[in-house]
Protein backbone atom coordinates (compact mmCIF):
# COMPACT_ATOMS: atom_id res chain seq x y z
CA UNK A 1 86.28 111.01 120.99
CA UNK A 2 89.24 110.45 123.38
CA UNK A 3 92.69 111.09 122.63
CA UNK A 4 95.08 109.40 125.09
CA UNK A 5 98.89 108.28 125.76
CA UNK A 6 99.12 104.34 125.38
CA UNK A 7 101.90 101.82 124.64
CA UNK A 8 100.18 99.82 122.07
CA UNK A 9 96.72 100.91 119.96
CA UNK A 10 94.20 99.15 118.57
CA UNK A 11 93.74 97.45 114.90
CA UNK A 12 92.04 100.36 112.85
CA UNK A 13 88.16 98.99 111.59
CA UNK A 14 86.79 101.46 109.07
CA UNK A 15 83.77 100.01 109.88
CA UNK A 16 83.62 101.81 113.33
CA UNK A 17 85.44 105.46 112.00
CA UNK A 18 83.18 108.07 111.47
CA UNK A 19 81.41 108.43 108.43
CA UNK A 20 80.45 112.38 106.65
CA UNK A 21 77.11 113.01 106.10
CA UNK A 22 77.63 112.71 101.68
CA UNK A 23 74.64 115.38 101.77
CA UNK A 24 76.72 118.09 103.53
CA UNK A 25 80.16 116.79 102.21
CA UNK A 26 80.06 115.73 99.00
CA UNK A 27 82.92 114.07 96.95
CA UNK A 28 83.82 117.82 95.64
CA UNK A 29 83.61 118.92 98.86
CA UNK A 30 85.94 116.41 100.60
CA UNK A 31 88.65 116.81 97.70
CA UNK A 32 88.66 120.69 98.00
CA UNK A 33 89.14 120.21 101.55
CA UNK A 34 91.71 117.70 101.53
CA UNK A 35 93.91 119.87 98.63
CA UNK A 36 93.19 122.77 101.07
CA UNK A 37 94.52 120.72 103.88
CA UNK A 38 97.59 119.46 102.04
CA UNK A 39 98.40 122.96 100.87
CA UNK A 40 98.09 124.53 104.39
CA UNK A 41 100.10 121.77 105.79
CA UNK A 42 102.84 122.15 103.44
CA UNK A 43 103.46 125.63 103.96
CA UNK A 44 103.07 125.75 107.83
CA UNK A 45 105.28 123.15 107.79
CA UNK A 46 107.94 125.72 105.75
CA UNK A 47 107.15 128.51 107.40
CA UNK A 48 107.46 126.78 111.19
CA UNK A 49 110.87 125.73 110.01
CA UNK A 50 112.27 129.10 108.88
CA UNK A 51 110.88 130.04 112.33
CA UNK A 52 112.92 127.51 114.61
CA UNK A 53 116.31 127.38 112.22
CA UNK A 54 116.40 130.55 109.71
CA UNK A 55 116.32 131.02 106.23
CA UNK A 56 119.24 129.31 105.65
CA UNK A 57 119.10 126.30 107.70
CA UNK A 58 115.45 126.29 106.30
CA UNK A 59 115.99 125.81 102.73
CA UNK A 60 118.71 123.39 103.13
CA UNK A 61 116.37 121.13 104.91
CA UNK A 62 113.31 122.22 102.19
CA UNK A 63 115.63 120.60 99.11
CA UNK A 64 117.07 117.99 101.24
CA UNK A 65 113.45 116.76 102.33
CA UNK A 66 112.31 117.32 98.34
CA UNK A 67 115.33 115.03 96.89
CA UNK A 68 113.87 112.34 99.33
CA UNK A 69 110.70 112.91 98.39
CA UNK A 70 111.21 113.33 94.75
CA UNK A 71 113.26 109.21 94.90
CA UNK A 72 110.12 107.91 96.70
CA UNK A 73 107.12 109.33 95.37
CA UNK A 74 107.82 110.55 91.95
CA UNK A 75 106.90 106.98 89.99
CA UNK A 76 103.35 107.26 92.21
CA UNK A 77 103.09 110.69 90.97
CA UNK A 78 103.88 110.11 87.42
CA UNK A 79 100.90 107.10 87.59
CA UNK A 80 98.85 109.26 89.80
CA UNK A 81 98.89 112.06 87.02
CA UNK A 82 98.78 109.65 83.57
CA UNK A 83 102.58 111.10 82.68
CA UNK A 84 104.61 108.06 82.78
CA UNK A 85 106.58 107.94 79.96
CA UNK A 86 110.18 108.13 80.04
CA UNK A 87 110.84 111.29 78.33
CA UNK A 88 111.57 114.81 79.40
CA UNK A 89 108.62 116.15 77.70
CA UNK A 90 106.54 113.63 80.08
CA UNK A 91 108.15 114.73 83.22
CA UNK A 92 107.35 118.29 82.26
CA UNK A 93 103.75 117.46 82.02
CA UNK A 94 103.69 115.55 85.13
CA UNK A 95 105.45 118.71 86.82
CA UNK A 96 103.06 120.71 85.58
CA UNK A 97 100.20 118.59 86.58
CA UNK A 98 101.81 118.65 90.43
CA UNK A 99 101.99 122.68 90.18
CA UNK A 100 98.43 123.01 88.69
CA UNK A 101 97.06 121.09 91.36
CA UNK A 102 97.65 123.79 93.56
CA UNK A 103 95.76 126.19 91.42
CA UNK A 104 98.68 127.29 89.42
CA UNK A 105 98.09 129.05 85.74
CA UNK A 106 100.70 127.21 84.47
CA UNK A 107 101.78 126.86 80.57
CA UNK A 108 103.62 124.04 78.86
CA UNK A 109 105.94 124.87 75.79
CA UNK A 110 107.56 121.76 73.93
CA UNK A 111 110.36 124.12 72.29
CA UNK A 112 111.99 120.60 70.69
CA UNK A 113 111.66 117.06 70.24
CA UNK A 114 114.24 117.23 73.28
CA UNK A 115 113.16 120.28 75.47
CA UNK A 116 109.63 121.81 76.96
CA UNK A 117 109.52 124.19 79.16
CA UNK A 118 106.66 124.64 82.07
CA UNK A 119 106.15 128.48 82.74
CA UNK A 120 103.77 130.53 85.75
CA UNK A 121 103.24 133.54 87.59
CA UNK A 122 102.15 132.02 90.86
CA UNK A 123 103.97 129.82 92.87
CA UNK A 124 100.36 128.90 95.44
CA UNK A 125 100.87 127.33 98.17
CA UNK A 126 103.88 129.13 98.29
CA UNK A 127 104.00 132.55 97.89
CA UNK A 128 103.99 134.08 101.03
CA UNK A 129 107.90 132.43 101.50
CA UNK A 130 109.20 132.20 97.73
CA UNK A 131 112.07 133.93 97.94
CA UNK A 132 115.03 132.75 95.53
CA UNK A 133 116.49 130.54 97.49
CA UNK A 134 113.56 129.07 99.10
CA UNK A 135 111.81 128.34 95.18
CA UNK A 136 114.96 126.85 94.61
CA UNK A 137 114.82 124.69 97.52
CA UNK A 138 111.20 123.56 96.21
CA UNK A 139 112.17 123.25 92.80
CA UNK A 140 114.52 120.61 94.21
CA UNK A 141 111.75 117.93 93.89
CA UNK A 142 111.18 118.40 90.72
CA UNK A 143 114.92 118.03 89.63
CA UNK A 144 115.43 115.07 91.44
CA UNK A 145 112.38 113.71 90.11
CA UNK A 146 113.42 114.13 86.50
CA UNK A 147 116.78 112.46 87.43
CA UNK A 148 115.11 109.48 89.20
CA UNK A 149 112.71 108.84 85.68
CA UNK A 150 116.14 109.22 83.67
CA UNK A 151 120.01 109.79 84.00
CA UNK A 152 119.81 111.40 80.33
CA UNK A 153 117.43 114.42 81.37
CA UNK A 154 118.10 117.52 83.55
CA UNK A 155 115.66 119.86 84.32
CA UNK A 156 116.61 123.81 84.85
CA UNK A 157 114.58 126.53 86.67
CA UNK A 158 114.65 130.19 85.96
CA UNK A 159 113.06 133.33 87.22
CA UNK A 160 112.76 136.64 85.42
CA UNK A 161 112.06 138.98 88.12
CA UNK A 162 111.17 141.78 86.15
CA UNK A 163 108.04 140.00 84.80
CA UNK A 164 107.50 137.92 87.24
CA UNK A 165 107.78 134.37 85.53
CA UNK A 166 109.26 131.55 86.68
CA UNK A 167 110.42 128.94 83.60
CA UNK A 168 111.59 125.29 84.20
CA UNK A 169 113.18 123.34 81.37
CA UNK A 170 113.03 119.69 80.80
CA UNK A 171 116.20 118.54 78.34
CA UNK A 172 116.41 115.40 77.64
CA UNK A 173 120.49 115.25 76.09
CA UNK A 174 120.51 111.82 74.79
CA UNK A 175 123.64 110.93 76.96
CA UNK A 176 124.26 109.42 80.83
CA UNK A 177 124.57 113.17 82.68
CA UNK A 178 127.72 112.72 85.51
């Protein structure tokens, strides 16, 4: 392999890329290696941000970067996880799907016809930088991405610190929220 500067590169032919052995990377190995990947990546990504602009800077750029995620990728998400209806119980399931794909023990309450709440202990792949602010900052993307499925749900995040539980409620209140 060469890596080099150019001004223009070639048309990519997946007949020519590389190809794993499937007996020494099987399917269940490439998926636990890309979620390990993605995991890693997001929170280097964090923590080398922190590192060049402070906490503060740091989580303002965390929940901008998760509102813009949250308006494009949250419909692919919803498909991606079979949650697509357009109800606040549905984006709590899809929320939860996102945070158990990280290997969250995560539990899903429907309190109401109108509310369920997602609750966990661990917060993987974030942990080592979840302060308040920056699990705020996070939680951003699932906000926004309740919004973006419908102007007549909010969703709420708490944290009970003495216990060590982190609860986010999905409302749907049957009105346009200003």
């Amino acid at each position: 392999m060469e890596i080099r500067a150019v001004a223009q590169s070639p048309e990519f032919d997946p007949a020519k890329a590389p190809k794993l052995d499937s007996q020494k990377w099987p399917e269940a190995r490439v998926l636990k290696g890309h979620h390990n990947y993605a995991a890693d990546y997001a929170l280097h990504a964090i923590e080398a941000i922190v590192k060049l602009h402070g906490e503060q800077s740091a989580n303002h750029i965390v929940r901008v970067a998760m509102n813009f995620m949250a308006v494009q990728f949250s419909g692919q998400l919803a498909k991606q996880t079979g949650f697509t209806d357009k109800t606040a119980h549905a984006a709590a399931q899809c929320s939860a799907a996102i945070l158990r794909s990280f290997k969250n023990d995560v539990e899903l309450a429907r309190k109401s016809a109108t509310v369920t709440e997602v609750s966990f202990k661990t917060f993987a792949p974030f942990e080592a930088i979840a302060t308040e602010e920056m699990r705020t900052a996070l939680f951003a993307y699932f906000e926004m991405s309740t919004r973006v499925t419908s102007g007549r749900f909010a969703a709420k995040r708490s944290l009970d610190t003495n216990i060590g539980i982190e609860v986010w409620r999905f409302e749907d209140h049957q009105t346009w929220l200003q």
